[in-house]
N, C-alpha and C. Protein backbone atom coordinates (compact mmCIF):
# COMPACT_ATOMS: atom_id res chain seq x y z
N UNK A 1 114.43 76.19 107.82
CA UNK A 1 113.81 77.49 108.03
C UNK A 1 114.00 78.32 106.76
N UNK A 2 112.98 79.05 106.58
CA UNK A 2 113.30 79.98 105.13
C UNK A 2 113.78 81.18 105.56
N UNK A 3 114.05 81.32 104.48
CA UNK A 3 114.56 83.17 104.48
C UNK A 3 113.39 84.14 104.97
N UNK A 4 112.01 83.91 104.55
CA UNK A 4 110.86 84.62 105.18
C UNK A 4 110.56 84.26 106.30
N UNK A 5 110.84 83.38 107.48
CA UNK A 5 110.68 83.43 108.60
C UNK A 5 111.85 83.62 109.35
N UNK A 6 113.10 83.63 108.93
CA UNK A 6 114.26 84.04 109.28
C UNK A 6 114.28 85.64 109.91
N UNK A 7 113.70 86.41 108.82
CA UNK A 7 113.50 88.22 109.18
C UNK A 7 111.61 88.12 109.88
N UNK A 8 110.82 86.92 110.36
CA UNK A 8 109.88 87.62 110.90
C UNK A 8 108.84 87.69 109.70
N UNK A 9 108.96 87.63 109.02
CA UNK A 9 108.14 87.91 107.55
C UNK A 9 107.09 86.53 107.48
N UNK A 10 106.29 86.30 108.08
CA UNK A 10 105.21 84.81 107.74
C UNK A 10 104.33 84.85 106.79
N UNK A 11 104.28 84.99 105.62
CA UNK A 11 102.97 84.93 104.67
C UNK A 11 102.07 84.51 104.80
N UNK A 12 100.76 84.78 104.28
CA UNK A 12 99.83 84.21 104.47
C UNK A 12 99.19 83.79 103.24
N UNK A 13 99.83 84.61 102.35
CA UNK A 13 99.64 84.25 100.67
C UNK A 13 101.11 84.62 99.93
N UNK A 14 101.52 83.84 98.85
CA UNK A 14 102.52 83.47 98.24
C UNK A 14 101.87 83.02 96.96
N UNK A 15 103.11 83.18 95.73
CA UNK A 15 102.49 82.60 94.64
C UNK A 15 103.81 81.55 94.46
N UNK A 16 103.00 80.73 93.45
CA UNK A 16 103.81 79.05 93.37
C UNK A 16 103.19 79.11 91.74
N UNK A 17 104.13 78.73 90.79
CA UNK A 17 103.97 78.68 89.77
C UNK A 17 102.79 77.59 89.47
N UNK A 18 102.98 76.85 90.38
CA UNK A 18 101.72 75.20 90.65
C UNK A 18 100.69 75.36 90.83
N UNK A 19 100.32 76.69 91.39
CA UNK A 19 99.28 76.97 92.28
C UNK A 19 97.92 76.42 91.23
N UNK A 20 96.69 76.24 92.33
CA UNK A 20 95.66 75.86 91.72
C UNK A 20 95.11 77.10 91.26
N UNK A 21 94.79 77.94 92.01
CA UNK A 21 94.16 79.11 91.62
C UNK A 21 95.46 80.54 90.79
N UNK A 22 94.70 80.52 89.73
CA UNK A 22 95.64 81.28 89.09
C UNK A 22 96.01 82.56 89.13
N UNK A 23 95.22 83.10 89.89
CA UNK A 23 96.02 84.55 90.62
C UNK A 23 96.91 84.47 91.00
N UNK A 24 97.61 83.40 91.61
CA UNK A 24 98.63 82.79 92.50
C UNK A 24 99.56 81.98 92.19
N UNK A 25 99.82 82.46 90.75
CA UNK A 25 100.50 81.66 89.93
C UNK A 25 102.21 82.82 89.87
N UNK A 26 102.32 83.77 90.18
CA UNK A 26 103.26 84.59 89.83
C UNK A 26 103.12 84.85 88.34
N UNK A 27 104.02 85.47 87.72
CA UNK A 27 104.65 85.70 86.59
C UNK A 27 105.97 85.28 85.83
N UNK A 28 105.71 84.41 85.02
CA UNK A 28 107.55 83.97 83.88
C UNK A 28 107.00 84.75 82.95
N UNK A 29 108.00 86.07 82.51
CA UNK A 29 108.11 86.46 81.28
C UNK A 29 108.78 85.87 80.41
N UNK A 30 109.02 86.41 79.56
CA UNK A 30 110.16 86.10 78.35
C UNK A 30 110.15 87.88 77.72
N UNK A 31 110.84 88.13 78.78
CA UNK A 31 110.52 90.26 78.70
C UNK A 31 112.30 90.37 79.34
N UNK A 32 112.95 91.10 79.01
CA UNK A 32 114.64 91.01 79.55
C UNK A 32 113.95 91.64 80.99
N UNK A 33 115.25 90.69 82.25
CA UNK A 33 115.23 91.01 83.68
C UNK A 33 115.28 92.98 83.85
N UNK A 34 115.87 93.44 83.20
CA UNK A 34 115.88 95.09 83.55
C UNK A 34 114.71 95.79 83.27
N UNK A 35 113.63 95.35 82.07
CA UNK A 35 112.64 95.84 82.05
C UNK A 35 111.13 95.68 83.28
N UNK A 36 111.51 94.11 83.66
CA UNK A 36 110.65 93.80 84.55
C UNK A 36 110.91 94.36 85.93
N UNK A 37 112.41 94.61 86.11
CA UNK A 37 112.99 95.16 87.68
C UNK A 37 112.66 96.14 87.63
N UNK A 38 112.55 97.45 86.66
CA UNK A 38 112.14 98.48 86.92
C UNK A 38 110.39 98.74 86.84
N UNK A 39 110.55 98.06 85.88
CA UNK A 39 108.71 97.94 86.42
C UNK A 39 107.85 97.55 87.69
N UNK A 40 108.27 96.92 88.06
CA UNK A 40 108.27 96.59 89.54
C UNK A 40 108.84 96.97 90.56
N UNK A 41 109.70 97.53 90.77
CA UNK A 41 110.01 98.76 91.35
C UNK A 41 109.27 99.85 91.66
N UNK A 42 108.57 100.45 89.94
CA UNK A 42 107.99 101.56 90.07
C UNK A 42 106.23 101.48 90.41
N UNK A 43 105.97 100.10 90.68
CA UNK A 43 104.84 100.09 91.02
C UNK A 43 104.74 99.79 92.47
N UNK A 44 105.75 99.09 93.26
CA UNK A 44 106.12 99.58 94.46
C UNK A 44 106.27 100.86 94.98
N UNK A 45 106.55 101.50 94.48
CA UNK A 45 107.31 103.07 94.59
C UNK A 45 106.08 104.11 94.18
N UNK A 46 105.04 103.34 94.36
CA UNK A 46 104.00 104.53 94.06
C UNK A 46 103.15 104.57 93.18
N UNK A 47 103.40 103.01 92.33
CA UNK A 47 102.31 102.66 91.54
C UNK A 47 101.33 101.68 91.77
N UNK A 48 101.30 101.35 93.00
CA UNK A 48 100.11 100.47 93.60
C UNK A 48 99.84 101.73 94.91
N UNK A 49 98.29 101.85 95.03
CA UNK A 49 97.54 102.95 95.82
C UNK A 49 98.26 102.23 97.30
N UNK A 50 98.11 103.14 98.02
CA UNK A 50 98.63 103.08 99.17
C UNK A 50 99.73 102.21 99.88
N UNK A 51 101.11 101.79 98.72
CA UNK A 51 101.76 100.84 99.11
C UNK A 51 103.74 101.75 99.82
N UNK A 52 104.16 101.57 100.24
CA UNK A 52 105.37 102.44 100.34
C UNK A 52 106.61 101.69 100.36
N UNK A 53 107.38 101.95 99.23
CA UNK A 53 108.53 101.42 99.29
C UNK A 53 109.68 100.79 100.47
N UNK A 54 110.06 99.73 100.82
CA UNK A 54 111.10 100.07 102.30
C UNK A 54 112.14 99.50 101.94
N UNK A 55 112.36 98.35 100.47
CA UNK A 55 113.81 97.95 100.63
C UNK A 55 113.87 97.72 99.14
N UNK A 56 114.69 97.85 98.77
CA UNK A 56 115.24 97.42 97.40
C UNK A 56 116.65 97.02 96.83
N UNK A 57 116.70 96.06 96.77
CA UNK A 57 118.01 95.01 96.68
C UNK A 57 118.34 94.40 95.15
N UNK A 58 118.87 95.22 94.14
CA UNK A 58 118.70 94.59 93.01
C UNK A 58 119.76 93.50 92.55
N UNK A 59 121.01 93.51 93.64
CA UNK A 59 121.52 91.91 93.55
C UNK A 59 120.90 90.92 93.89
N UNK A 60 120.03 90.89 94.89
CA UNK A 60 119.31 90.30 95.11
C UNK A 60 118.06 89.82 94.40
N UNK A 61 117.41 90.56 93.73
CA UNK A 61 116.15 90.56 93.08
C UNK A 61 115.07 90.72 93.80
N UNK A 62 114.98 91.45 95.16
CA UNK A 62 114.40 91.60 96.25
C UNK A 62 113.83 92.85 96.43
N UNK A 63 112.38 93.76 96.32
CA UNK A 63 111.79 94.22 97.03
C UNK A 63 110.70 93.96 98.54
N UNK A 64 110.99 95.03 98.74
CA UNK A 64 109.98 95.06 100.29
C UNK A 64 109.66 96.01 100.27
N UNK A 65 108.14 96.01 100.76
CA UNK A 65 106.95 97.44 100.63
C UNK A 65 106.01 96.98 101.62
N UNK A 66 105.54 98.32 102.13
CA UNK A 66 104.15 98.17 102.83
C UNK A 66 102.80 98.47 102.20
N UNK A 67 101.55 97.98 102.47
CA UNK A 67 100.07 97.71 101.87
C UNK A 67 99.72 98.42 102.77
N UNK A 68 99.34 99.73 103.34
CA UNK A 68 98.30 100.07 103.81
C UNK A 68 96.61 100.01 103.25
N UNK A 69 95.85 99.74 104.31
CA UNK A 69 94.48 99.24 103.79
C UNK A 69 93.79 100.16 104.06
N UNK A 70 92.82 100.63 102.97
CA UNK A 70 92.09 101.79 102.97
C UNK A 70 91.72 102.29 103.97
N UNK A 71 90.35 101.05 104.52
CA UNK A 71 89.46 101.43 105.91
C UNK A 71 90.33 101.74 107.12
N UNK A 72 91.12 100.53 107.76
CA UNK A 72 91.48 100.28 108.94
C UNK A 72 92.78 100.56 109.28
N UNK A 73 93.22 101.09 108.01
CA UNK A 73 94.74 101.39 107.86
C UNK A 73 95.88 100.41 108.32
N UNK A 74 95.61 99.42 108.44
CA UNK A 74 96.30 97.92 108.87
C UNK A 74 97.44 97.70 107.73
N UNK A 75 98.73 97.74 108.14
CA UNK A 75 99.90 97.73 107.23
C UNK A 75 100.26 96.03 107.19
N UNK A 76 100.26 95.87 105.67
CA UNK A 76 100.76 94.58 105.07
C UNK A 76 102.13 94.63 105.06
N UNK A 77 102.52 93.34 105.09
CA UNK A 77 103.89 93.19 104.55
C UNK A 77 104.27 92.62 103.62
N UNK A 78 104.54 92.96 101.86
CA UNK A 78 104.82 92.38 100.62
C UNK A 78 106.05 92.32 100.51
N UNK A 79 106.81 91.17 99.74
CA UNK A 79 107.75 90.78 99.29
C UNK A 79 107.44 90.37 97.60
N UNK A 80 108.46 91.58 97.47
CA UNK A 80 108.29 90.99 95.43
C UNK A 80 109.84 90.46 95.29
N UNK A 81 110.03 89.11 94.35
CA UNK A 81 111.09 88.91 93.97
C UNK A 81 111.20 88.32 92.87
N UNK A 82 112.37 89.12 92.35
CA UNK A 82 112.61 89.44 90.64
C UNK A 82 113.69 88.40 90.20
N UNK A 83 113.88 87.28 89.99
CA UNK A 83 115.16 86.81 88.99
C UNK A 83 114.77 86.05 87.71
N UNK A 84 115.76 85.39 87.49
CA UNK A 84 115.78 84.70 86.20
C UNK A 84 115.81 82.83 86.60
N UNK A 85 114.95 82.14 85.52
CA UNK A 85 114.74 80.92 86.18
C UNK A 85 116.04 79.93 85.27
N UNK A 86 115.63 78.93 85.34
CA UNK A 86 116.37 77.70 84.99
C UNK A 86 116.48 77.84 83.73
N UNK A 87 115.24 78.59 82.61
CA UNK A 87 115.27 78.60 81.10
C UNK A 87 116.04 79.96 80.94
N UNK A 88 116.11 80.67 81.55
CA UNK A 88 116.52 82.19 81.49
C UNK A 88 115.24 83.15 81.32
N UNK A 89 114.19 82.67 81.71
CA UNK A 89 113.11 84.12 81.42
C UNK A 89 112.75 84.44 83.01
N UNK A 90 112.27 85.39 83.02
CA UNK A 90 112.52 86.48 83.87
C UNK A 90 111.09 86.03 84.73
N UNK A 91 111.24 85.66 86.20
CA UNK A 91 110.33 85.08 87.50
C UNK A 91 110.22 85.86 88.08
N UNK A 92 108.54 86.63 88.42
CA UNK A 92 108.25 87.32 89.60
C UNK A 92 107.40 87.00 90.31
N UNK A 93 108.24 86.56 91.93
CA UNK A 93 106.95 86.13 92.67
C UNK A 93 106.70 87.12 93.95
N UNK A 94 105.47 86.77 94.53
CA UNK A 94 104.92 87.44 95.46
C UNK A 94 104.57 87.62 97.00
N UNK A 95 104.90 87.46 97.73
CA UNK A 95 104.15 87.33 98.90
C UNK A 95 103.67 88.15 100.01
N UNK A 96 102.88 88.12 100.78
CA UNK A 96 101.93 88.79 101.43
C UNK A 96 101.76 88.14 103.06
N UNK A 97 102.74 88.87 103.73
CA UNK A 97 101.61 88.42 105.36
C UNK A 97 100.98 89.73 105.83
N UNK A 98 100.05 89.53 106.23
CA UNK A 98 98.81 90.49 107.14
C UNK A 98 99.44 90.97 108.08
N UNK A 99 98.99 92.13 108.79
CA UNK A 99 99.17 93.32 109.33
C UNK A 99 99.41 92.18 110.74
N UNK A 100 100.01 92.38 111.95
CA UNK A 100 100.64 91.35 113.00
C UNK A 100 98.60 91.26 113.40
N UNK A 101 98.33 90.41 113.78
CA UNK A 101 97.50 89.89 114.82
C UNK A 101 95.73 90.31 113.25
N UNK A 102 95.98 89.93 112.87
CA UNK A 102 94.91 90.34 111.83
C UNK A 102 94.99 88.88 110.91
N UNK A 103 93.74 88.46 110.36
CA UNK A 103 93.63 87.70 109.64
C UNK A 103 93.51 88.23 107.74
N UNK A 104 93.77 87.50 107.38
CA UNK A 104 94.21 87.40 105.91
C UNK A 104 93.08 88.22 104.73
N UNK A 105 91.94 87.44 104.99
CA UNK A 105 90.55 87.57 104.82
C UNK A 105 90.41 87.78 103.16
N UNK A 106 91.42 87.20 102.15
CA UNK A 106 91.67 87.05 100.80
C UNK A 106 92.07 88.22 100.29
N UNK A 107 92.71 89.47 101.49
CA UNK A 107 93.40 90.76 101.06
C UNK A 107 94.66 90.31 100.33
N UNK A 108 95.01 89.22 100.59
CA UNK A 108 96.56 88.98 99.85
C UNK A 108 96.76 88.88 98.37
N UNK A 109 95.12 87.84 98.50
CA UNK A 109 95.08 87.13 96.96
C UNK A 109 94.95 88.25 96.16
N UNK A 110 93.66 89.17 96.35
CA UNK A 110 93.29 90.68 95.82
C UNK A 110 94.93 90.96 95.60
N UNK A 111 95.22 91.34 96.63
CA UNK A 111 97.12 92.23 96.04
C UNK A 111 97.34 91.60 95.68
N UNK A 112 97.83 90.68 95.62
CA UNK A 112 99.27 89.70 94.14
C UNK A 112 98.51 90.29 93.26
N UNK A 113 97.09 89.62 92.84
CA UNK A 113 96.49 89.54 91.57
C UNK A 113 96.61 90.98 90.67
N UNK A 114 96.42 92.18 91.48
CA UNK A 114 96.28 93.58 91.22
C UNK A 114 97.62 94.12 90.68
N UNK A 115 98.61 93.42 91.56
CA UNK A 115 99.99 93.81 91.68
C UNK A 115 100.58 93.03 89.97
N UNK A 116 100.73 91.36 89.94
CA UNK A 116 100.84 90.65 88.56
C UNK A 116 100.12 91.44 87.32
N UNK A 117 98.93 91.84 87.23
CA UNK A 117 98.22 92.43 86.67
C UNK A 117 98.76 93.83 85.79
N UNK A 118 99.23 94.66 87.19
CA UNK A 118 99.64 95.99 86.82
C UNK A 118 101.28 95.70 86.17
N UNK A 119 101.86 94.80 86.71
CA UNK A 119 102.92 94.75 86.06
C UNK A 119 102.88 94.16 84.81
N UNK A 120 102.01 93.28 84.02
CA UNK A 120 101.85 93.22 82.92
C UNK A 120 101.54 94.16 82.03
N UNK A 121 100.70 95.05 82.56
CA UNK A 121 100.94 96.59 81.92
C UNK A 121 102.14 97.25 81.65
N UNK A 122 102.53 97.21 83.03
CA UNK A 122 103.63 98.18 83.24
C UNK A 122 105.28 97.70 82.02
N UNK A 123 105.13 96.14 82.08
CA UNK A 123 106.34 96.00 80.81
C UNK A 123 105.43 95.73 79.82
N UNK A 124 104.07 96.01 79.57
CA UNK A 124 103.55 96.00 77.93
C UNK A 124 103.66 94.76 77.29
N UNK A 125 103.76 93.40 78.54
CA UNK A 125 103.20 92.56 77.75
C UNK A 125 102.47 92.05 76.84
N UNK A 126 103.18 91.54 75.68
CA UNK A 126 102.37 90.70 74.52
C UNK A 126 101.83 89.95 74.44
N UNK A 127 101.72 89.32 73.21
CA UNK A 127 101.27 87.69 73.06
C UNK A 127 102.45 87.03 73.12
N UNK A 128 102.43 85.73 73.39
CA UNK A 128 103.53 85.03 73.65
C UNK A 128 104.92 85.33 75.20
N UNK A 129 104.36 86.89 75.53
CA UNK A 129 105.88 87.11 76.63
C UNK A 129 105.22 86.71 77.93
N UNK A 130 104.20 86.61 78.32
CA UNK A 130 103.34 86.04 79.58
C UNK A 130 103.47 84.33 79.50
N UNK A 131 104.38 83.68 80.12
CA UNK A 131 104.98 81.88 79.63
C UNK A 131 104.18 81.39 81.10
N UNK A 132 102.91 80.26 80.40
CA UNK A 132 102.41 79.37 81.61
C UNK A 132 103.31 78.63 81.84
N UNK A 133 103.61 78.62 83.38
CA UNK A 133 104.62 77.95 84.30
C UNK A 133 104.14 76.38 84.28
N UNK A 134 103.21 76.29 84.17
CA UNK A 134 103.22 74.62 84.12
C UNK A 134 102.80 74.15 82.90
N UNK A 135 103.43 74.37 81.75
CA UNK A 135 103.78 74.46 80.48
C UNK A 135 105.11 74.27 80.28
N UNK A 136 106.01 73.32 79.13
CA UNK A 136 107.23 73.96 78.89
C UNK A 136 106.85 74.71 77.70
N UNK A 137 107.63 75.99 77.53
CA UNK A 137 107.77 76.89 75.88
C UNK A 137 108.42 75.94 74.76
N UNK A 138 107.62 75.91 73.90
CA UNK A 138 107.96 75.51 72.69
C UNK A 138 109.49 75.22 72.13
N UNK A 139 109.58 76.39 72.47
CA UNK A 139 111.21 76.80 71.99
C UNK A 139 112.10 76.41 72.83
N UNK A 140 111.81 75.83 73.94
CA UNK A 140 112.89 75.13 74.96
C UNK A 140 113.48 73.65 74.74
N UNK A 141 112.32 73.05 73.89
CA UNK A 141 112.21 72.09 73.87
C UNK A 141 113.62 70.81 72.86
């Protein structure tokens, strides 16, 4: 059993560094873990439109927020989580289950993508600090 069905939490979209479709790929920086935690944080916290902060765990590397949806006002449930991988650069992944008894309908994929997106703004990613996950970096090697 995982930790997301443990608290009730079932996704319906998740990102996997593997993923085929690349919205759904998460994020490996090579950006230090404190710049990316607070960036993500603060786009939880009021920098994604209609989302509201509910948990923040930075031993953990764990946020939790709600997606309210424009029209129908149907509250999502997102999970962002922030650590450091096996090379040491800095992993953020995503996930998304739909409002209880509501189908998915590619609202999830839309948020990660919007959400990865804004946080590449938000730490001012370069060239080179955005690392394809199914790639090794050069410099690891």
């Amino acid at each position: 059993m995982s930790e997301d069905d443990r608290d009730g939490f079932r996704p319906a979209t998740r990102t996997d560094p593997l993923s085929a479709d690349v919205r759904l790929r998460g994020r490996t920086y090579a950006i230090p873990f404190d710049r990316v935690w607070t960036a993500a944080c603060a786009l939880a916290d009021g920098g994604m439109p209609r989302w509201t902060l509910l948990l923040v765990d930075d031993e953990k590397g764990k946020i939790d927020a709600e997606a309210t949806t424009l029209v129908l006002r149907l509250r999502d449930a997102v999970h962002v989580d922030v650590a450091l991988d096996e090379n040491g650069l800095t992993r953020v992944d995503v996930s998304v289950a739909p409002a209880r008894g509501w189908l998915d309908l590619g609202r999830g994929r839309r948020m990660v993508s919007r959400f990865v997106r804004r946080l590449d703004a938000g730490v001012h990613a370069g060239a080179g600090e955005i690392i394809d996950p199914t790639r090794m970096p050069s410099w690891s090697a």
